[in-house]
Every structure is written in C-alpha cells, then in structure tokens.
Protein backbone atom coordinates (compact mmCIF):
# COMPACT_ATOMS: atom_id res chain seq x y z
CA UNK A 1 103.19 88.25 87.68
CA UNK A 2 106.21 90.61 88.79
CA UNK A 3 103.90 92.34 91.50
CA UNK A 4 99.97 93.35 92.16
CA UNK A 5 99.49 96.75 93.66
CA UNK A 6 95.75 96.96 95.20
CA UNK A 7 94.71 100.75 96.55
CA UNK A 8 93.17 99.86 99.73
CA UNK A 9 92.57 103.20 100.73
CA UNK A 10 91.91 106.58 98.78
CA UNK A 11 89.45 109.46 98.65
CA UNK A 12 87.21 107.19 96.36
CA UNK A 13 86.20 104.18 95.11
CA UNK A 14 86.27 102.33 92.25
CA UNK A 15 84.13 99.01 92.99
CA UNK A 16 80.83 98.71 94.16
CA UNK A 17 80.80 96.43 96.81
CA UNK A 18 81.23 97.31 101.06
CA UNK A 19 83.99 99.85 100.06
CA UNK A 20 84.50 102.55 101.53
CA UNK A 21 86.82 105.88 100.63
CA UNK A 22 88.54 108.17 102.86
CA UNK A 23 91.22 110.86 102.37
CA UNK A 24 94.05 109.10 102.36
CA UNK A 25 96.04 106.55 100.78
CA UNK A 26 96.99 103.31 101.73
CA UNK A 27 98.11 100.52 98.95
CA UNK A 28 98.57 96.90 99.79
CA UNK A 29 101.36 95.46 97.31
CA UNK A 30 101.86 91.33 96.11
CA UNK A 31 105.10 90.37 95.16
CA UNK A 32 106.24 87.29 94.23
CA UNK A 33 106.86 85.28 97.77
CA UNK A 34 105.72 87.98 99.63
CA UNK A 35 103.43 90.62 100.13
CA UNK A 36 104.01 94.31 101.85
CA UNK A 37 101.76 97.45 103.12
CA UNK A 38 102.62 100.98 101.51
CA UNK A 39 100.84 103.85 104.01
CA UNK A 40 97.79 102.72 105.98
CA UNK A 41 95.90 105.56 105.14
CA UNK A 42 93.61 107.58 107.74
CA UNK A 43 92.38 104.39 109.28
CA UNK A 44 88.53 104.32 109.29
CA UNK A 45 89.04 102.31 105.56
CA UNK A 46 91.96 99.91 106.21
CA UNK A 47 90.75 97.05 107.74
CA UNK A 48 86.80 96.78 105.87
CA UNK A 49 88.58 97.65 102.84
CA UNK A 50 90.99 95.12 103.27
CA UNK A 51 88.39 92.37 104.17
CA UNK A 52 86.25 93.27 101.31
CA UNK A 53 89.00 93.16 98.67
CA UNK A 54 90.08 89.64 100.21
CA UNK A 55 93.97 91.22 101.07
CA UNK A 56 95.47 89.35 104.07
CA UNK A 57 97.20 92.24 106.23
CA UNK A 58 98.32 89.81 108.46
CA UNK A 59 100.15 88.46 105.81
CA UNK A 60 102.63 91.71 105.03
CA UNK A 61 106.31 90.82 105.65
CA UNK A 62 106.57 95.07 106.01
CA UNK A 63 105.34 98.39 106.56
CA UNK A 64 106.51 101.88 104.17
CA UNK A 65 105.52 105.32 105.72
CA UNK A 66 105.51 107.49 102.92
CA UNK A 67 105.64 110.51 105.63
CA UNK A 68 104.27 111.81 108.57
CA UNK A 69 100.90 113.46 107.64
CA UNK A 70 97.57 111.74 109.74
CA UNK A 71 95.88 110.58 106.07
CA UNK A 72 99.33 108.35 105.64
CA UNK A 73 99.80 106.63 108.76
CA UNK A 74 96.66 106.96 111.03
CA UNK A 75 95.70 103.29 110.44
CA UNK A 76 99.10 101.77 111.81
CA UNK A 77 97.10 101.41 115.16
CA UNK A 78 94.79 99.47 113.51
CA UNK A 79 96.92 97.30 111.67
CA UNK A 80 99.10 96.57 114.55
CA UNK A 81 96.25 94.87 116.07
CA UNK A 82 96.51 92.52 113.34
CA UNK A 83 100.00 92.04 112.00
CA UNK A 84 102.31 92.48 115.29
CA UNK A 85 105.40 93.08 115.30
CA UNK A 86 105.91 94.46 111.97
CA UNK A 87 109.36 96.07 110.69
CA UNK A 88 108.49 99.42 109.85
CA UNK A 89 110.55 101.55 107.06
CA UNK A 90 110.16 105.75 107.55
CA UNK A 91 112.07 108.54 107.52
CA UNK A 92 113.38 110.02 111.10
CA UNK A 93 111.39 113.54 110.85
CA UNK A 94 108.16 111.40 110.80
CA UNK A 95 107.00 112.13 114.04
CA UNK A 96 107.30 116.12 113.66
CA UNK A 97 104.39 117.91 115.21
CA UNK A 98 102.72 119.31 111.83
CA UNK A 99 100.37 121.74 111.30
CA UNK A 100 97.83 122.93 108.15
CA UNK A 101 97.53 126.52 108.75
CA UNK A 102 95.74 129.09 106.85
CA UNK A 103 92.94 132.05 107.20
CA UNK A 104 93.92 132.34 111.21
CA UNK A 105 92.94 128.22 111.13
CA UNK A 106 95.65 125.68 112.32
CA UNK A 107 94.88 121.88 112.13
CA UNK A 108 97.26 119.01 113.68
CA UNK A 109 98.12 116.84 110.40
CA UNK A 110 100.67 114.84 112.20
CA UNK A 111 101.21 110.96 113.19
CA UNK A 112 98.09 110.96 115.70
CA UNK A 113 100.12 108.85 117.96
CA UNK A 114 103.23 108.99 119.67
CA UNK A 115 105.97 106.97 118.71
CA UNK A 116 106.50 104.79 122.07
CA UNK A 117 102.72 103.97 121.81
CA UNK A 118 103.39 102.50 118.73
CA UNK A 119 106.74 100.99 119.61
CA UNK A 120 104.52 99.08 122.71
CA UNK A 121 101.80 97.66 119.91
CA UNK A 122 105.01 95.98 118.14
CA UNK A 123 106.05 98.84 115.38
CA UNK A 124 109.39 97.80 114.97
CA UNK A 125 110.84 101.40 113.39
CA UNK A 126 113.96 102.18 110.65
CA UNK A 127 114.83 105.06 110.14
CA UNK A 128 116.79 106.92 107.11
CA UNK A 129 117.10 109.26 105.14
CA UNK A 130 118.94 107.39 102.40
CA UNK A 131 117.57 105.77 99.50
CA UNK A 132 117.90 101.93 99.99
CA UNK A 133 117.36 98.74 98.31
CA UNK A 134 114.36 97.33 100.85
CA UNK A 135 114.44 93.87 98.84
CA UNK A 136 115.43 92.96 95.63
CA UNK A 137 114.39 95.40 93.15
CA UNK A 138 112.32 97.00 95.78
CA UNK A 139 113.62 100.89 96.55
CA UNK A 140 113.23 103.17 99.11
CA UNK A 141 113.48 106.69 97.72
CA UNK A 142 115.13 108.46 100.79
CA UNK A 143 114.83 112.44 100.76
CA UNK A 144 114.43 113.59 97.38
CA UNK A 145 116.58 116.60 95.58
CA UNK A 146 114.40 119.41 94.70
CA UNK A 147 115.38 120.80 91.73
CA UNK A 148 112.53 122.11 89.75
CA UNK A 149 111.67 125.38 89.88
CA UNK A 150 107.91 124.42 89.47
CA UNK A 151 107.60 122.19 92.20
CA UNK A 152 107.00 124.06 95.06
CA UNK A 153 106.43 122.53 99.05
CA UNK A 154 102.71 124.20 99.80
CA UNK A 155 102.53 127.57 101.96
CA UNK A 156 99.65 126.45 104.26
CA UNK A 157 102.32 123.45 105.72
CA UNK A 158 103.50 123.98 108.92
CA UNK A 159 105.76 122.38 111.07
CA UNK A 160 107.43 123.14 114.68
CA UNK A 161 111.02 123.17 115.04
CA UNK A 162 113.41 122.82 117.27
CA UNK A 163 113.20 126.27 118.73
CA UNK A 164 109.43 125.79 118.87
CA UNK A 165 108.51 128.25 116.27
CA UNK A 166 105.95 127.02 113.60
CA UNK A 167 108.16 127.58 110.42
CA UNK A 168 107.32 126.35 106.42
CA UNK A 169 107.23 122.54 106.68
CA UNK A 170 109.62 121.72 103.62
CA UNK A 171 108.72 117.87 104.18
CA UNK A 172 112.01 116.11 103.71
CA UNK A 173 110.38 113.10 104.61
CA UNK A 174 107.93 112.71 101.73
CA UNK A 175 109.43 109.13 100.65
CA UNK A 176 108.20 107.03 97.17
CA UNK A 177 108.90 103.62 95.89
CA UNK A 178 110.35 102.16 92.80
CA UNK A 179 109.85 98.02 92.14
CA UNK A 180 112.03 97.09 89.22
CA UNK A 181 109.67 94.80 87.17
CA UNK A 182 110.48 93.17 83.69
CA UNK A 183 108.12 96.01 82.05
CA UNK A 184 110.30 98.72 83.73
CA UNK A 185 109.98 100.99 86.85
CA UNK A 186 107.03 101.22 88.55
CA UNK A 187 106.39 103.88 91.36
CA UNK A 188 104.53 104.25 94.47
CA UNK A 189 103.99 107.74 95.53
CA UNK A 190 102.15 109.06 98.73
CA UNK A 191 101.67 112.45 98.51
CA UNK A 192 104.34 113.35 96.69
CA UNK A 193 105.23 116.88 98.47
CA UNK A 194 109.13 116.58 96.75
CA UNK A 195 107.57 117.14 93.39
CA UNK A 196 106.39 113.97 90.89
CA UNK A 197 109.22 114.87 88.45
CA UNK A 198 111.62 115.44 91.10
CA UNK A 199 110.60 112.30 92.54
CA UNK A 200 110.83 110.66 88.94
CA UNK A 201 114.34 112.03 88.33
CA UNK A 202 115.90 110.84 91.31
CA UNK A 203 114.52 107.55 90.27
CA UNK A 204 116.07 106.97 87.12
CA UNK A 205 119.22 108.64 88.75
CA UNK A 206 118.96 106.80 91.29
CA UNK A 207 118.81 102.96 89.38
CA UNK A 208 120.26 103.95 86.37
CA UNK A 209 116.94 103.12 84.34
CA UNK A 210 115.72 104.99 81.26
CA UNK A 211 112.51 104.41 81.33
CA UNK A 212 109.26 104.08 84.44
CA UNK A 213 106.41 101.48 83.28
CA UNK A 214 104.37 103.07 85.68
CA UNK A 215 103.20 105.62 88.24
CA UNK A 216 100.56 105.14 90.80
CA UNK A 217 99.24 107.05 94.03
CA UNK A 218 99.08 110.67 95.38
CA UNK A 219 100.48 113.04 92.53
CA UNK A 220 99.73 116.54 94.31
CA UNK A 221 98.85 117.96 91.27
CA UNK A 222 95.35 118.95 92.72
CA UNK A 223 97.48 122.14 93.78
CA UNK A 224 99.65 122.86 90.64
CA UNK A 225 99.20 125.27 87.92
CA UNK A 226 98.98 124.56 84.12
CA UNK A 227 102.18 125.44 83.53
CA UNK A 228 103.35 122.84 85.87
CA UNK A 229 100.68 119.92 84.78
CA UNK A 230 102.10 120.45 81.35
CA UNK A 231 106.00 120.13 82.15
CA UNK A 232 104.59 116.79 84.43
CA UNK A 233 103.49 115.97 81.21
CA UNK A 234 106.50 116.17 79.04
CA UNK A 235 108.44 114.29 81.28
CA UNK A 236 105.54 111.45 81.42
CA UNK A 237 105.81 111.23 77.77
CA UNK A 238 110.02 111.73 78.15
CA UNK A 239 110.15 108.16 80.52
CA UNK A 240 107.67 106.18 78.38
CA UNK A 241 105.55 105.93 81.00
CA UNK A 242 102.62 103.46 80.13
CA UNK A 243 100.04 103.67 83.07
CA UNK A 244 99.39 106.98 85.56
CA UNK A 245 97.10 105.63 88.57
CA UNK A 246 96.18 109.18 90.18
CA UNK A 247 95.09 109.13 94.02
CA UNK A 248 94.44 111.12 96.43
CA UNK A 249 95.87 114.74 96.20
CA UNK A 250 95.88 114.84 92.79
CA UNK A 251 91.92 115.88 92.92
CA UNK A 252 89.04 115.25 90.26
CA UNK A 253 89.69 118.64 88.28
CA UNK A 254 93.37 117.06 87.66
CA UNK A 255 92.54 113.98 87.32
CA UNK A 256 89.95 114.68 84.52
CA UNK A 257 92.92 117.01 82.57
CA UNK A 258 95.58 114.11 83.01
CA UNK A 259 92.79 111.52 81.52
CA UNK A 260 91.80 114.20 78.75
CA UNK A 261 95.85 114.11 77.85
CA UNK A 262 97.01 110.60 78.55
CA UNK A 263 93.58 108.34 77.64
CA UNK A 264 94.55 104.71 77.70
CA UNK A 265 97.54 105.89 79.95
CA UNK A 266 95.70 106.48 82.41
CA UNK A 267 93.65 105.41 85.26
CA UNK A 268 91.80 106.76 88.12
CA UNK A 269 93.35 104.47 91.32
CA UNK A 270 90.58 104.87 94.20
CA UNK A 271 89.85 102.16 96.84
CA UNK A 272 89.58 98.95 95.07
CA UNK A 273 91.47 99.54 92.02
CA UNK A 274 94.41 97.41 90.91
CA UNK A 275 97.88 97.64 89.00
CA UNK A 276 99.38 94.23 87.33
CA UNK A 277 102.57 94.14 86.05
C-alpha cells in the first residue's frame, strides 16, 4: 500500500454505521510509517467520525490547512485536545477575517478562532506560500497560478483588507496536495477556489509528471457552468486520471453529471469513504 486516504468529514455519508456528515471536509491520510490529517472539517464530525471509522488522530505526525474558510479548519480545536502539539502546514493569509456576502446578508466564514488561541492549545504553525516537498513524495501546492479563463474565484466571497474595506476575496490561500504513488499522482483538494484544472496544471508543472492517478475532495464544481464541467472534463481524460472522489462543494447535481460521464472513474467520497492506492 503506497497510502490510504479515509474522508472523515464531508457533507454526506457513505457507510451506515454512527456517521455523521457535515459541510465540510476533513480527510485523514495513511502512509507508509506514518499517518497525517488533511483539513479538520467544521468540527461537530471529526472526532465521532474518527472513532467510528477506527482512525487514530492522535496518531498524525501533521496537520494541512487547505485554507481559511470555518468548514476547513473549525475542528483544529477539537483535535488539539487530542494530538498536542502538532506541526501545522497553511498558508499566511489563513487567518483573514472572511465574509459570504450576498442579498444585503454577510456571514463570518473565517478560522472561528484566533490564531494565539490556537498557538496556546499546541498548533505549532508554517507558513508559505511556496509549493514544498512536506515529505517524500508528499507536496504542498503553495498559491496556485490562475490561468483559465473559466475558473473564476466566486462573487459572494468577501474578505477585509488591510484598509478595512470588504473587497472580492481572491483566496490565494486555497492550497491542494499531490502524493507521488507508484500508480501516479494523486490529489487532495479542499475546496478548490484556484480552479481544479488550474490546480491540476500546476501539479504536473510543478513535479514534472504526465499523468494524476487520482483526484479526491472538494471540486467546486457545484458552482460552474457546463461549459466549464466539460473543459474539467477534457483535461480529466487529458491526465489519465483513473478515480474522481467528489466532496463537498462539488454538490449532488455535479456529482450525478461527473458519474453520468466518468462511470467506473468515479466515486462519490462522503464521510466514510476510502481511496487505496
């Protein structure tokens, strides 16, 4: 076994027994000699999840914040009461204060805690913005070029700047993961706000691979348009890729299209679910 990817959290679930889905994401990830903790999800799932699927989070040499949106990192409170201290990867804009804001409604989507509280549970924080090799054949995305012009950041976003103004949130931290298995790439996305085949590019840029075994977590496809489902397509079918897990944003109506395209290819990764390579 290269690695075992288990979704631990996710808006739904895929087993029947004391599981529980939230919106979020949260994956808990087996490699060989170790074991590490990709997003912790909103936090109400985490821990029962983690018990019920048997995965040890006091075991996780690690922590990867995919970015700073409450669904992604809400459970690191939770977690820290278990697996203290625990190096912590992210990206330095994590802690932005970050709004959803639409129809004359604004909602706080940030971290929901502040980074010294954090800090003083035993979240030991690094930040870049580069892409990095974590561990061997483990990669760190850092900020993603966006070049497609079908990719777009969503309107409704918000974040404050430095000025104090509540500007478009363009999201620089969204952050993915590659793990460089004997099958090929596979790749860990959050929420994937730079785009999935932006994110997918700078990948095979990135390592210098031709081809991605696999893809698994929050697509945000659940906002795209046809046009843009079908050139996510092409370039699924341009890297080989063998296995699409879907989470999250991507959203049921998605989901269903991908599955009606892909078939075999494709899986629906809710709470429970599990990728082998």
């Amino acid at each position: 076994m290269d690695l075992r990817i288990t979704v631990l959290a996710e808006n739904s679930v895929v087993v029947p027994f004391n599981v529980i889905g939230e919106h979020g994401f949260s994956a808990f990830v087996e490699m060989p000699g170790y074991n590490f903790l990709f997003d912790t999800g909103q936090g109400k799932a985490l821990v029962n999840n983690a018990l019920a699927l048997k995965k040890d989070l006091s075991s996780i040499k690690f922590l990867y914040l995919s970015h700073g949106h409450y669904d992604h990192v809400g459970g690191m409170a939770e977690l820290l009461k278990i697996k203290s201290p625990i190096k912590t990867y992210a990206h330095p804009d994590m802690f932005a204060e970050r709004y959803w804001f639409k129809g004359g409604v604004k909602k706080s989507i940030g971290v929901p805690f502040r980074k010294d509280y954090l800090e003083s549970l035993g979240a030991d924080f690094e930040f870049t913005k580069d892409f990095k090799e974590l561990e061997k054949n483990v990669f760190s995305s850092g900020e993603v070029e966006r070049k497609t012009d079908f990719e777009r950041i969503d309107k409704e976003m918000k974040v404050i700047n430095k000025d104090g103004e509540l500007v478009q949130d363009e999201i620089w931290d969204d952050f993915s993961m590659a793990i460089d298995t004997s099958k090929g790439l596979v790749v860990i996305l959050g929420c994937a706000h730079a785009g999935i085949v932006n994110i997918l590019n700078h990948f095979i840029k990135k390592t210098g691979k031709k081809e991605i075994y696999a893809v698994i977590g929050g697509t945000h496809l659940g906002f795209a348009t046809d046009e843009q489902i079908d050139k996510t397509l092409e370039v699924i079918d341009k890297y080989n890729i063998q296995k699409l897990g879907a989470s999250h944003c991507t959203g049921l109506t998605v989901s269903a299209k991908l599955y009606n395209s892909l078939k075999d290819r494709f899986f629906f990764a809710g709470a429970g679910s599990v990728l082998e390579v």
